[in-house]
C-alpha atoms as a PDB file:
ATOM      1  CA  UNK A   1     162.901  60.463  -7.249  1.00  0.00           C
ATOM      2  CA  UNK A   2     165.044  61.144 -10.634  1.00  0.00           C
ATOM      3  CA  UNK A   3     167.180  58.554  -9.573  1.00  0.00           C
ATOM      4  CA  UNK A   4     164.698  55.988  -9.072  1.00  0.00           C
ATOM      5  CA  UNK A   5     163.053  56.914 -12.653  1.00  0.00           C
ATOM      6  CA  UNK A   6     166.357  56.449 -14.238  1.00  0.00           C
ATOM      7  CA  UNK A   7     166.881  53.198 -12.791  1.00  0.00           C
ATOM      8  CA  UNK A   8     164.146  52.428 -14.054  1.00  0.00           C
ATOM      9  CA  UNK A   9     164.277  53.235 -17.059  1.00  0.00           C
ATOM     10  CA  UNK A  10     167.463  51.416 -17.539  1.00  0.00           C
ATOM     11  CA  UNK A  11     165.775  48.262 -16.970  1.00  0.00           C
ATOM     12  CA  UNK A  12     163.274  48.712 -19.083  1.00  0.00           C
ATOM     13  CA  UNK A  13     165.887  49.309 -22.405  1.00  0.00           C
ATOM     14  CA  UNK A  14     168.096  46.942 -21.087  1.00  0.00           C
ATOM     15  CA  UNK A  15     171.868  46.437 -21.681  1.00  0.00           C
ATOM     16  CA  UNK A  16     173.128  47.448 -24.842  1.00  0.00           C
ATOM     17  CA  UNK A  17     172.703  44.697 -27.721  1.00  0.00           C
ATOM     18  CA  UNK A  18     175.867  43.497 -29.486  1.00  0.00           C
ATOM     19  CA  UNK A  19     175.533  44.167 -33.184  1.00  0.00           C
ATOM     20  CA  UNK A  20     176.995  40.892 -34.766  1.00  0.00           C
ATOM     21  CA  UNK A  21     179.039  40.620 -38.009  1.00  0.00           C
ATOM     22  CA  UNK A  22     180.454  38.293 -40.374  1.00  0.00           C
ATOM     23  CA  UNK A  23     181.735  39.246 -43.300  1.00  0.00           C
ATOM     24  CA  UNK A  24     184.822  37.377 -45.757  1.00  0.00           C
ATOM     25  CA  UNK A  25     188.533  37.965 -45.903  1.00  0.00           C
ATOM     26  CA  UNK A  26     190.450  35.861 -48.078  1.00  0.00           C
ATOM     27  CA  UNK A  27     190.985  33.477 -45.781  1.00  0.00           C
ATOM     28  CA  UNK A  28     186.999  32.770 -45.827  1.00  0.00           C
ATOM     29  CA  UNK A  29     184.306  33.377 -43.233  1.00  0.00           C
ATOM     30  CA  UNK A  30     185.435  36.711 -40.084  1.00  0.00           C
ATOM     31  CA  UNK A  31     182.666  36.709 -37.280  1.00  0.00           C
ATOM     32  CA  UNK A  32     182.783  40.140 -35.061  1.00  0.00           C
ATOM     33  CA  UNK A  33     180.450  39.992 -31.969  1.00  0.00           C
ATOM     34  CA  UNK A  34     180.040  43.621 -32.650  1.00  0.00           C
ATOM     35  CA  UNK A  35     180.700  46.194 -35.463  1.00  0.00           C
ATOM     36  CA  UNK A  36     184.244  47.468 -35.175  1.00  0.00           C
ATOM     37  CA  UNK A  37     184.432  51.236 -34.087  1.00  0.00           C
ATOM     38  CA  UNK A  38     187.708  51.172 -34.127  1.00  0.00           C
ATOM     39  CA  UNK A  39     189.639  50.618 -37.134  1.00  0.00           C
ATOM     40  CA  UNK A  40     193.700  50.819 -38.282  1.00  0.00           C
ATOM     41  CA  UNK A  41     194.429  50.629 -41.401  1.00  0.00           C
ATOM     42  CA  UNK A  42     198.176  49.379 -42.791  1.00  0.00           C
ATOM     43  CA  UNK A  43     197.679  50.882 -46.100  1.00  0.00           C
ATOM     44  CA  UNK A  44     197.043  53.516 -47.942  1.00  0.00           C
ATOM     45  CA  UNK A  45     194.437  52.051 -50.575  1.00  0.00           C
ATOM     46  CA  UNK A  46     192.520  51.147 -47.443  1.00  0.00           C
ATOM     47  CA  UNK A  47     192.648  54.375 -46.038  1.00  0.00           C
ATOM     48  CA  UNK A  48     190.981  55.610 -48.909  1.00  0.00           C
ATOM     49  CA  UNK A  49     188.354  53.168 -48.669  1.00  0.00           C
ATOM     50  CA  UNK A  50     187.338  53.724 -45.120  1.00  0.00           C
ATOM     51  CA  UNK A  51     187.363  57.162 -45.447  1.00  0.00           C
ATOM     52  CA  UNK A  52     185.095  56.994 -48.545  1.00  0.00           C
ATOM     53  CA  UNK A  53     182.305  55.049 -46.129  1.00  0.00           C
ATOM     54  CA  UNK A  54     182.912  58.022 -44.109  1.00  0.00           C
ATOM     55  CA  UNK A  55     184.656  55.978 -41.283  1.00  0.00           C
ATOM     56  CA  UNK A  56     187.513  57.476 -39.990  1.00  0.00           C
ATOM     57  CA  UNK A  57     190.532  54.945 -39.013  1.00  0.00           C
ATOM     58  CA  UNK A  58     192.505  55.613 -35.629  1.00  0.00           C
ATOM     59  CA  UNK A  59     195.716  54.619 -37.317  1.00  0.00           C
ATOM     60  CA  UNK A  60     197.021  55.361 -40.741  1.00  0.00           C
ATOM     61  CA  UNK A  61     200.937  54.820 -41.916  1.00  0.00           C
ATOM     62  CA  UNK A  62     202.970  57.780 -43.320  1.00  0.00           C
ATOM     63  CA  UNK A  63     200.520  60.047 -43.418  1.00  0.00           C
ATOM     64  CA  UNK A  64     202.684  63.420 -44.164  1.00  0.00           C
ATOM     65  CA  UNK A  65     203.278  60.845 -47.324  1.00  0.00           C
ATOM     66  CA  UNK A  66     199.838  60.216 -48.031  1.00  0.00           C
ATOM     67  CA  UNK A  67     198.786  63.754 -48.140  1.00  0.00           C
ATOM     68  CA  UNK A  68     201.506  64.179 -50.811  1.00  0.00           C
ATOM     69  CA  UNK A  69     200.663  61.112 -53.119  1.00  0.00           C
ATOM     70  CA  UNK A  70     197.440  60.612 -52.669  1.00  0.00           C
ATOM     71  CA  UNK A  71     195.637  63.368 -51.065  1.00  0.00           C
ATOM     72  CA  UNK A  72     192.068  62.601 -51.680  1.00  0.00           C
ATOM     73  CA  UNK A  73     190.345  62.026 -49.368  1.00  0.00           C
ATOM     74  CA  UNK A  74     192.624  63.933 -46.696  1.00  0.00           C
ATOM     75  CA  UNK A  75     193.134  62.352 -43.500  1.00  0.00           C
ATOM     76  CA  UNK A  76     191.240  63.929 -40.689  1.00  0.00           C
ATOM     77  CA  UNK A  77     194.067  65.495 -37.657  1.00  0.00           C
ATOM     78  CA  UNK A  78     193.124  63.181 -34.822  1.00  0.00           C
ATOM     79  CA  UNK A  79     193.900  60.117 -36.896  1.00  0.00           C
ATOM     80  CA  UNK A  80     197.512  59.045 -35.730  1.00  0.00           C
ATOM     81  CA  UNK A  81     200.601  57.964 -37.815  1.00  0.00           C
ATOM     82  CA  UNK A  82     202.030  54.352 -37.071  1.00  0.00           C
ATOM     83  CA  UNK A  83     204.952  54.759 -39.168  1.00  0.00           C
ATOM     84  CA  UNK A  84     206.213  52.488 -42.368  1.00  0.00           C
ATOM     85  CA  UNK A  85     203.912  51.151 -44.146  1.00  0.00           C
ATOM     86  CA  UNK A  86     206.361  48.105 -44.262  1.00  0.00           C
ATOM     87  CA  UNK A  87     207.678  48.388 -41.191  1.00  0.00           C
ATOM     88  CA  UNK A  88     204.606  49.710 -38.784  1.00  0.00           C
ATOM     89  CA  UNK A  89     205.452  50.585 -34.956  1.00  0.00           C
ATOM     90  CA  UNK A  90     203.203  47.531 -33.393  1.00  0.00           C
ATOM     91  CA  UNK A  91     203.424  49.323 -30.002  1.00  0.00           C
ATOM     92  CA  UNK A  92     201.816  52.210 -31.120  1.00  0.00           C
ATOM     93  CA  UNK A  93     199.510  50.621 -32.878  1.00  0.00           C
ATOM     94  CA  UNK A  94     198.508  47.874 -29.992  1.00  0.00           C
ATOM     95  CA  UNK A  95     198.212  51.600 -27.640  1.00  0.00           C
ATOM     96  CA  UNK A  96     195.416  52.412 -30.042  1.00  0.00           C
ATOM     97  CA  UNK A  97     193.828  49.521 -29.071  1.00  0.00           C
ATOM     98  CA  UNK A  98     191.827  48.917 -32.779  1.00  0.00           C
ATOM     99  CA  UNK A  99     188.919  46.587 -32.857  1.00  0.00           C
ATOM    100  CA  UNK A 100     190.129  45.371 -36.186  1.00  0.00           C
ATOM    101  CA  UNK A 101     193.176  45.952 -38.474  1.00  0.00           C
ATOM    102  CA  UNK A 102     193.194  46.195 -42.172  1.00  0.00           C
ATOM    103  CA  UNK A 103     195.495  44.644 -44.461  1.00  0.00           C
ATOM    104  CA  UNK A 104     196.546  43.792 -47.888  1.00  0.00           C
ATOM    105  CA  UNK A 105     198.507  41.392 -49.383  1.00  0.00           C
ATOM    106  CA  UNK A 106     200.125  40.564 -46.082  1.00  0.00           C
ATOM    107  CA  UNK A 107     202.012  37.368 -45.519  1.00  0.00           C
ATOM    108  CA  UNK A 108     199.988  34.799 -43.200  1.00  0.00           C
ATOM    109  CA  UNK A 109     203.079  35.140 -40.448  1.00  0.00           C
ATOM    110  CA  UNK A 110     202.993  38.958 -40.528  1.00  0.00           C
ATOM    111  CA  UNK A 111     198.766  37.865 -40.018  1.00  0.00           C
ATOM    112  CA  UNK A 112     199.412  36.097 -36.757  1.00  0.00           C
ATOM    113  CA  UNK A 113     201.639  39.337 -35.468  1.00  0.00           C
ATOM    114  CA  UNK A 114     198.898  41.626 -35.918  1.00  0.00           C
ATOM    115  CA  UNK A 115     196.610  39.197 -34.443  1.00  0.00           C
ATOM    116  CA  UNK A 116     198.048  39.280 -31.245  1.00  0.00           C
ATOM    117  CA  UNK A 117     196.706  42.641 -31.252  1.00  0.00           C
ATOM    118  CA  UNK A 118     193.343  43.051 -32.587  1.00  0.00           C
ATOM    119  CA  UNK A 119     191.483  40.802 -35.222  1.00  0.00           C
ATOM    120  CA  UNK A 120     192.954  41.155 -38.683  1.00  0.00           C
ATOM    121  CA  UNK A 121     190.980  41.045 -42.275  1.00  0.00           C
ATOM    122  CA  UNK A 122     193.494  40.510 -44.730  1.00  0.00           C
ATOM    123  CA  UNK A 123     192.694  40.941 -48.532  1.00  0.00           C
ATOM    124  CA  UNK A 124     194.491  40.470 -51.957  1.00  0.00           C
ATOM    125  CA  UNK A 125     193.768  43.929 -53.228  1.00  0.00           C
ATOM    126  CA  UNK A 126     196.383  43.386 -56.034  1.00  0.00           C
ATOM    127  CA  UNK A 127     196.992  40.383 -58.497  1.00  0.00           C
ATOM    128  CA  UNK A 128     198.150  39.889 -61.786  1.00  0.00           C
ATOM    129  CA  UNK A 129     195.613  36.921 -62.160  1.00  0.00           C
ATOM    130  CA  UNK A 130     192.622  38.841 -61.369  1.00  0.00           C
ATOM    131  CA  UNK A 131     190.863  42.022 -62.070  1.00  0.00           C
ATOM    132  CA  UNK A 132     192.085  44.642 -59.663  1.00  0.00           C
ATOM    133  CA  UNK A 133     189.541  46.966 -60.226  1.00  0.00           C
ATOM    134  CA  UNK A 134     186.754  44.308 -59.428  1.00  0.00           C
ATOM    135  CA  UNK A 135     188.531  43.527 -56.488  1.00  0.00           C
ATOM    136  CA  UNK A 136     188.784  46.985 -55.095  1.00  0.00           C
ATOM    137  CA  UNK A 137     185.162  47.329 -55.242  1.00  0.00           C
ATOM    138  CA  UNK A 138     184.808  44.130 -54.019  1.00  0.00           C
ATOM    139  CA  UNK A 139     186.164  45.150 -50.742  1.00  0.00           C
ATOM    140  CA  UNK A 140     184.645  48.529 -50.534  1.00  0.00           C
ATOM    141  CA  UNK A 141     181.657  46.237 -50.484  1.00  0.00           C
ATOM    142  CA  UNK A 142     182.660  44.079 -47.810  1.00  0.00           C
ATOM    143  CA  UNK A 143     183.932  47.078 -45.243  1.00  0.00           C
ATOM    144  CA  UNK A 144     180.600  48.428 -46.064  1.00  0.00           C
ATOM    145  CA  UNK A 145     179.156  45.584 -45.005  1.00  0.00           C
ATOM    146  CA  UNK A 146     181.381  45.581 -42.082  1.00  0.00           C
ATOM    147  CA  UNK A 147     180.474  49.206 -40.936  1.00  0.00           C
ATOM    148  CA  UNK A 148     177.229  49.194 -41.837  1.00  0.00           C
ATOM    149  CA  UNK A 149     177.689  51.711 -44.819  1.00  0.00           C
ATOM    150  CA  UNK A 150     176.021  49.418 -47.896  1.00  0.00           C
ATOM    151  CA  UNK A 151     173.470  51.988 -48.785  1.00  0.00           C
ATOM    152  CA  UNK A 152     176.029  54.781 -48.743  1.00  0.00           C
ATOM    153  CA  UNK A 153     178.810  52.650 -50.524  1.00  0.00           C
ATOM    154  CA  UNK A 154     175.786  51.710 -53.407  1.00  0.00           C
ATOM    155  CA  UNK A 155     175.038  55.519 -54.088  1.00  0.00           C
ATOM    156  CA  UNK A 156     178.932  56.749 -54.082  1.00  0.00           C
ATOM    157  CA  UNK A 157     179.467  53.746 -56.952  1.00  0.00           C
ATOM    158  CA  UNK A 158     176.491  55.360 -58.424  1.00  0.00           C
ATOM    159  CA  UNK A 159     177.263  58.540 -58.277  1.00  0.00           C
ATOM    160  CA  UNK A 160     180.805  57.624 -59.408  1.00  0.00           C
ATOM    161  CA  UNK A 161     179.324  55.554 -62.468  1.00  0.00           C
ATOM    162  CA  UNK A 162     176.949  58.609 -63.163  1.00  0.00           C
ATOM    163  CA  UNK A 163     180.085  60.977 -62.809  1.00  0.00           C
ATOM    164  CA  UNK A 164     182.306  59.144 -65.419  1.00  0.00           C
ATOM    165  CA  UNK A 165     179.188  58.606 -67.796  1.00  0.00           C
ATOM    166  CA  UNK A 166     178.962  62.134 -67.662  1.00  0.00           C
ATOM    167  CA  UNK A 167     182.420  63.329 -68.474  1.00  0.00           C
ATOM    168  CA  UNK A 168     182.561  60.347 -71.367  1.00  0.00           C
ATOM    169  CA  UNK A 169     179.919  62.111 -73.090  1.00  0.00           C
ATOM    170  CA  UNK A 170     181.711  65.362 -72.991  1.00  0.00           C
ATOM    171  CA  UNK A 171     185.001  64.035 -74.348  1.00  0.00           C
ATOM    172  CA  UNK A 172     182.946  62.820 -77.135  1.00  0.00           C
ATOM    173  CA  UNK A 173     183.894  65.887 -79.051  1.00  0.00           C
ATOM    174  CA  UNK A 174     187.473  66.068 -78.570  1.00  0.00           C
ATOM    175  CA  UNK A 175     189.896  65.642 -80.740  1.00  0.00           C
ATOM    176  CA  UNK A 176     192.228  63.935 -78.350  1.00  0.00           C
ATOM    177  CA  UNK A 177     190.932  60.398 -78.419  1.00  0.00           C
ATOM    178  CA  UNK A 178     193.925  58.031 -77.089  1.00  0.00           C
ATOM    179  CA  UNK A 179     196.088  59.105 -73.624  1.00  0.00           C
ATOM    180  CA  UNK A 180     199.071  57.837 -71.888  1.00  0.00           C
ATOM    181  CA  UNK A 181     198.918  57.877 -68.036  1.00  0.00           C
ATOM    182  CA  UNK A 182     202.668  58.092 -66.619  1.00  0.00           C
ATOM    183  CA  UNK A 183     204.585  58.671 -63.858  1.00  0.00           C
ATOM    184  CA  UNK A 184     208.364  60.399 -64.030  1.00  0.00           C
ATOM    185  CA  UNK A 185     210.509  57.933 -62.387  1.00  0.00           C
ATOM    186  CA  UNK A 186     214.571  59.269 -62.614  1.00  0.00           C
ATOM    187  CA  UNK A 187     216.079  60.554 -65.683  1.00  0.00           C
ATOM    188  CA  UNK A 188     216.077  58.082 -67.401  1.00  0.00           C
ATOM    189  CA  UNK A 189     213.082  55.713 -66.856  1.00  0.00           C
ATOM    190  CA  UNK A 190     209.042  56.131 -66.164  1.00  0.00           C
ATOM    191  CA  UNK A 191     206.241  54.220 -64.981  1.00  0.00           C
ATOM    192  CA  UNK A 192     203.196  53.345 -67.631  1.00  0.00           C
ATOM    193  CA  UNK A 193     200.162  52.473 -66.635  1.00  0.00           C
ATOM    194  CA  UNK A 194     198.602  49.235 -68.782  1.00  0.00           C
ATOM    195  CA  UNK A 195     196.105  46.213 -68.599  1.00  0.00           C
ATOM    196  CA  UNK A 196     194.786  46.603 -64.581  1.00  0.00           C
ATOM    197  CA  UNK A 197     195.499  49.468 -63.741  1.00  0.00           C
ATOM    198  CA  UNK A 198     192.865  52.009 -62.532  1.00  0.00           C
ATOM    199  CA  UNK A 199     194.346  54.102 -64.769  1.00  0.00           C
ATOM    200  CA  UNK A 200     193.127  52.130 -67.858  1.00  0.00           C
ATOM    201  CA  UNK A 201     189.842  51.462 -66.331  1.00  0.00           C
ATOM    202  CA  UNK A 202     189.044  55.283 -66.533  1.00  0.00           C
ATOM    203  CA  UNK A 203     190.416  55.643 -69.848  1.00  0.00           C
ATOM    204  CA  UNK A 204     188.480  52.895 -71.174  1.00  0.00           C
ATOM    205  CA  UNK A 205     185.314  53.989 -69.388  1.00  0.00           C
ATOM    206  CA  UNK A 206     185.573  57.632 -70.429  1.00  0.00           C
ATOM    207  CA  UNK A 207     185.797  55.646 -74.234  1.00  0.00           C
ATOM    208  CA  UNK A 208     189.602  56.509 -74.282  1.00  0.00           C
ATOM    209  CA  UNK A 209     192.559  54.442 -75.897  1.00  0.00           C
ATOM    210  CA  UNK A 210     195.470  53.743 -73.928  1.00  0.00           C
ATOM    211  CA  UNK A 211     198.300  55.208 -76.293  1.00  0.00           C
ATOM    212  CA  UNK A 212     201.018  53.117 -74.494  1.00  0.00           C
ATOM    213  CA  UNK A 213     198.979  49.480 -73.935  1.00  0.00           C
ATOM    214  CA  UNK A 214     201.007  47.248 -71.562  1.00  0.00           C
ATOM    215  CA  UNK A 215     200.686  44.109 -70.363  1.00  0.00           C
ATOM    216  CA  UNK A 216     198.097  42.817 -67.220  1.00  0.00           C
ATOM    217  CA  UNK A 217     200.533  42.534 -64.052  1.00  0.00           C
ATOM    218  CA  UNK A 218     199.923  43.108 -60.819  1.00  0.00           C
ATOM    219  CA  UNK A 219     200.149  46.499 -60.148  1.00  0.00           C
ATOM    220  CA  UNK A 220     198.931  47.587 -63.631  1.00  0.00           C
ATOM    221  CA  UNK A 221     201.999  49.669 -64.337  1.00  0.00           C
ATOM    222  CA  UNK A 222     205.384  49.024 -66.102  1.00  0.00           C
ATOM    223  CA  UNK A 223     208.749  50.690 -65.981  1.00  0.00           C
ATOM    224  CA  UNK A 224     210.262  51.889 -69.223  1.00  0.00           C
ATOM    225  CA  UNK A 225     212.510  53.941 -70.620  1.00  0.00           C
ATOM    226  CA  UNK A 226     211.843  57.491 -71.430  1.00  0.00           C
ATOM    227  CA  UNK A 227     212.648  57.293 -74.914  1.00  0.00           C
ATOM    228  CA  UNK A 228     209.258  55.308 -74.955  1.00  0.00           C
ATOM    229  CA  UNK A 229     207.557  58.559 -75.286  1.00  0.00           C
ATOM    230  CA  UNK A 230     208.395  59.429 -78.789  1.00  0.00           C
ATOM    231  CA  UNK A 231     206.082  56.098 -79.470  1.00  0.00           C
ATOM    232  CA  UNK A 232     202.828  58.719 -78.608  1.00  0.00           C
ATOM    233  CA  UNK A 233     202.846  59.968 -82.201  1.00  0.00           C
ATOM    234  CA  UNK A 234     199.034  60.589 -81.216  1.00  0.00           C
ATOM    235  CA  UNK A 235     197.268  61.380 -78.381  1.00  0.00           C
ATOM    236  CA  UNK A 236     198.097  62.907 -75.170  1.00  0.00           C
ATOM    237  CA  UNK A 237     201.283  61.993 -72.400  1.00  0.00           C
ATOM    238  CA  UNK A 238     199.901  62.761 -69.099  1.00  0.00           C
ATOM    239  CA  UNK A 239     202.192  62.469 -65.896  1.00  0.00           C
ATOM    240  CA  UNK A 240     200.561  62.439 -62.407  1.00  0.00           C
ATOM    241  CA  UNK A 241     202.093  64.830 -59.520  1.00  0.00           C
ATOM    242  CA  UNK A 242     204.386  64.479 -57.696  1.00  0.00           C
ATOM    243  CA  UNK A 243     207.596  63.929 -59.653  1.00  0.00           C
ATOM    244  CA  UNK A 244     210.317  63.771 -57.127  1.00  0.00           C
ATOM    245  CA  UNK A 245     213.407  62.657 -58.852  1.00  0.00           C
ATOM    246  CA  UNK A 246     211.518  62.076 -62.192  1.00  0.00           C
ATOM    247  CA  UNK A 247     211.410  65.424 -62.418  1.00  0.00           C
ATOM    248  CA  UNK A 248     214.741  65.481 -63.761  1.00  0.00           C
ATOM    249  CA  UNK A 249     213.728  64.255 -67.144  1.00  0.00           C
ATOM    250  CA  UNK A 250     212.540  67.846 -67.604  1.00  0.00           C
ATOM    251  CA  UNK A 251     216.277  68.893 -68.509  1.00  0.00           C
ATOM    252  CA  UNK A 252     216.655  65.270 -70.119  1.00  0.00           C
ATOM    253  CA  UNK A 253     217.863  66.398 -74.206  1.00  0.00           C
ATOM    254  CA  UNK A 254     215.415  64.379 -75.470  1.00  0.00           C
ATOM    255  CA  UNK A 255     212.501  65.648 -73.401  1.00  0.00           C
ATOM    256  CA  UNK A 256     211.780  68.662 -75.516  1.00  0.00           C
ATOM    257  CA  UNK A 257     211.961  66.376 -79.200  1.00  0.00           C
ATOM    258  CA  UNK A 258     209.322  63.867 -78.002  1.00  0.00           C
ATOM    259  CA  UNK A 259     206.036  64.348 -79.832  1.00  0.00           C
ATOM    260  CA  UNK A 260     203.611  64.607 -76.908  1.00  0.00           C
ATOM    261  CA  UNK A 261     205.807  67.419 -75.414  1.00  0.00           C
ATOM    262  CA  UNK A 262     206.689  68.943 -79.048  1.00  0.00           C
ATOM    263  CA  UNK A 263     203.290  69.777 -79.910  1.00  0.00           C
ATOM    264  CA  UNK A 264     201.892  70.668 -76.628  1.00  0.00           C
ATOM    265  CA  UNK A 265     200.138  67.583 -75.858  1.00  0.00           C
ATOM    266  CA  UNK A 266     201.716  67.135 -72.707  1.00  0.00           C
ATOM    267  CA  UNK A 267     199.982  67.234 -69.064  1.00  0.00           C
ATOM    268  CA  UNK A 268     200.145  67.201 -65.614  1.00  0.00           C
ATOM    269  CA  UNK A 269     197.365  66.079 -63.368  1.00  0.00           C
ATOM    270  CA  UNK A 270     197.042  66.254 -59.946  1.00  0.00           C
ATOM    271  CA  UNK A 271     198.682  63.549 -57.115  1.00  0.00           C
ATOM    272  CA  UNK A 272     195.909  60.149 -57.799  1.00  0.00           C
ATOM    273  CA  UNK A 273     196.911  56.924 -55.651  1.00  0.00           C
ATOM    274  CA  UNK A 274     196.881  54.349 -58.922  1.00  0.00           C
ATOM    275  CA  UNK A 275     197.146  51.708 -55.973  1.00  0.00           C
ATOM    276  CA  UNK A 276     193.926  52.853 -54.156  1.00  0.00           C
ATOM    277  CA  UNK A 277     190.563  51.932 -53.374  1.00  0.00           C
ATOM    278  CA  UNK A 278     187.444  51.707 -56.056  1.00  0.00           C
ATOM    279  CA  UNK A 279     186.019  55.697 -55.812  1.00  0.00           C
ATOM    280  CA  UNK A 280     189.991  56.200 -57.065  1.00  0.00           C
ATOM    281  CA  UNK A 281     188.780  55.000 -60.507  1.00  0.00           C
ATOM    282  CA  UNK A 282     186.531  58.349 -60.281  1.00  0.00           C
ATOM    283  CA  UNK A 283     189.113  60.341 -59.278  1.00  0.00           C
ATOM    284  CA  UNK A 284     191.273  59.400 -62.375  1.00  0.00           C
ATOM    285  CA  UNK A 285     188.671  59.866 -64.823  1.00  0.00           C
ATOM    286  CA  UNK A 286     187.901  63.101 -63.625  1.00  0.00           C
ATOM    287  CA  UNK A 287     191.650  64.268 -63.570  1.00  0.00           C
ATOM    288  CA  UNK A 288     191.936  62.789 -66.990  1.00  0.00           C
ATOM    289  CA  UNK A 289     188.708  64.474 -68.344  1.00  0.00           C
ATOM    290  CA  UNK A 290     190.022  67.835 -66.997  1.00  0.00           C
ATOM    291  CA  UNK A 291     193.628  67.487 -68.355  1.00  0.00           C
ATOM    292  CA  UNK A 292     192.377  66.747 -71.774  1.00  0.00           C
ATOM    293  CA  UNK A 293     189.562  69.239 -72.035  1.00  0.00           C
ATOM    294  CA  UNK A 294     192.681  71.652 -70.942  1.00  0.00           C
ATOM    295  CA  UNK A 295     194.635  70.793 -73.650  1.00  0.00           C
ATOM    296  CA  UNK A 296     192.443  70.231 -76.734  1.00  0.00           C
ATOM    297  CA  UNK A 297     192.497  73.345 -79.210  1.00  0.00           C
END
């Protein structure tokens, strides 16, 4: 008798329905017969972004890495590591058996590897001729779309807008009005983050100056010599965590005469992935809102 009411029952749903998608890569139109469940993810700005639409990725590269540099959000245990993130173990990765891999950037023949695996959408996340910010949320919006997270990814950009809106109006007070964003490279040398960078965004949205302006490239960020410091006459010098080697230019001689350090307008903030997806932009404004509200008198 139970039987017979669950077959019928079954007949009357039906077979499950396919839930079509088609969203765009930059190679134009992707069609998916069904919504991925499955996802791998070769990066670690896409990571980020997955994670943000609450989808959690079955493959993830260098993720004892990740949790050091970027951190936020953390990547859940049962996700598995694949290795380089420029030189990804393919066998693990085709065990996994993903219903779509992410990628970035990727060269078309590297494409046609990974294909041979799952289907690929590929993405230029990073580009000195467009706005890299823009772009980031750009895809957020599209892997929303893919997962069927759009309402969730609207309020998160929302709440993130809200957020930074928020902490503008408290820095309105503070005497600290322009900010370097840095990270310690070697002894000698340092990374500064310019024109495209997230790190400018949040500067410019929490109505910040960039003490050290650089020049729109790709990544947003420039190497330089240390000695470019002393140019901060003004303003704060903050370095994000971790150092590794660049923390070495803590014993550097000239370290202690540079302005920003001098007169205690020096910071560190917390590990931020400057390379990341679009809810980054909130985690750098809130880092930088919290350094300087540390450091004003």
């Amino acid at each position: 008798m139970i039987r017979a009411l669950v077959l019928v029952l079954l007949l009357w749903v039906g077979p499950a329905q396919a839930d079509p998608v088609t969203v765009e890569d930059r190679r134009g139109v992707q069609n998916f017969a069904d919504r991925p469940a499955r996802v791998a993810v070769l990066d670690w700005a896409f990571a980020q972004q997955v994670l943000d639409l609450d989808v959690v990725p079955v493959a993830v590269p260098e993720i004892a890495l990740y949790s050091d540099w970027v951190a936020t959000p953390p990547i859940p245990r049962t996700v598995t590591d694949i290795g380089r993130r420029d030189a990804p173990d393919l066998e693990r990765l085709a065990s996994l058996d993903p219903d779509v891999i992410l990628v970035s950037d990727t060269a078309p023949a590297e494409v046609a590897r990974l294909e041979r695996i799952a289907p690929v959408l590929v993405f230029d996340a990073f580009d000195a001729a467009h706005d890299n910010i823009a772009a980031a949320r750009r895809i957020y919006l599209t892997l929303a779309q893919l997962f069927d997270r759009e309402a969730l990814a609207r309020t998160r950009l929302e709440a993130m807008r809200a957020e930074i809106a928020r902490r503008a109006e408290d820095l309105q007070g503070s005497p600290i009005r322009r900010a370097a964003i840095v990270r310690l490279n070697d002894a000698a040398t340092i990374w500064v983050y310019g024109d495209n960078s997230l790190a400018e965004a949040a500067l410019q949205r929490l109505g910040l100056v960039n003490a050290l302006p650089q020049t729109a490239s790709r990544w947003g960020v420039a190497q330089r010599p240390l000695d470019v410091l002393a140019g901060v006459e003004s303003g704060a010098v903050l370095a994000i965590r971790p150092h590794g080697p660049g923390a070495a230019v803590f014993d550097s001689p000239l370290w202690r005469f540079l302005p920003a350090v001098a007169e205690g307008r020096f910071a560190e903030i917390p590990p931020l992935w400057s390379y990341g997806g679009i809810l980054s932009l909130g985690r750098h404004a809130q880092a930088i809102h919290a350094a300087l509200t540390n450091l004003a008198p």
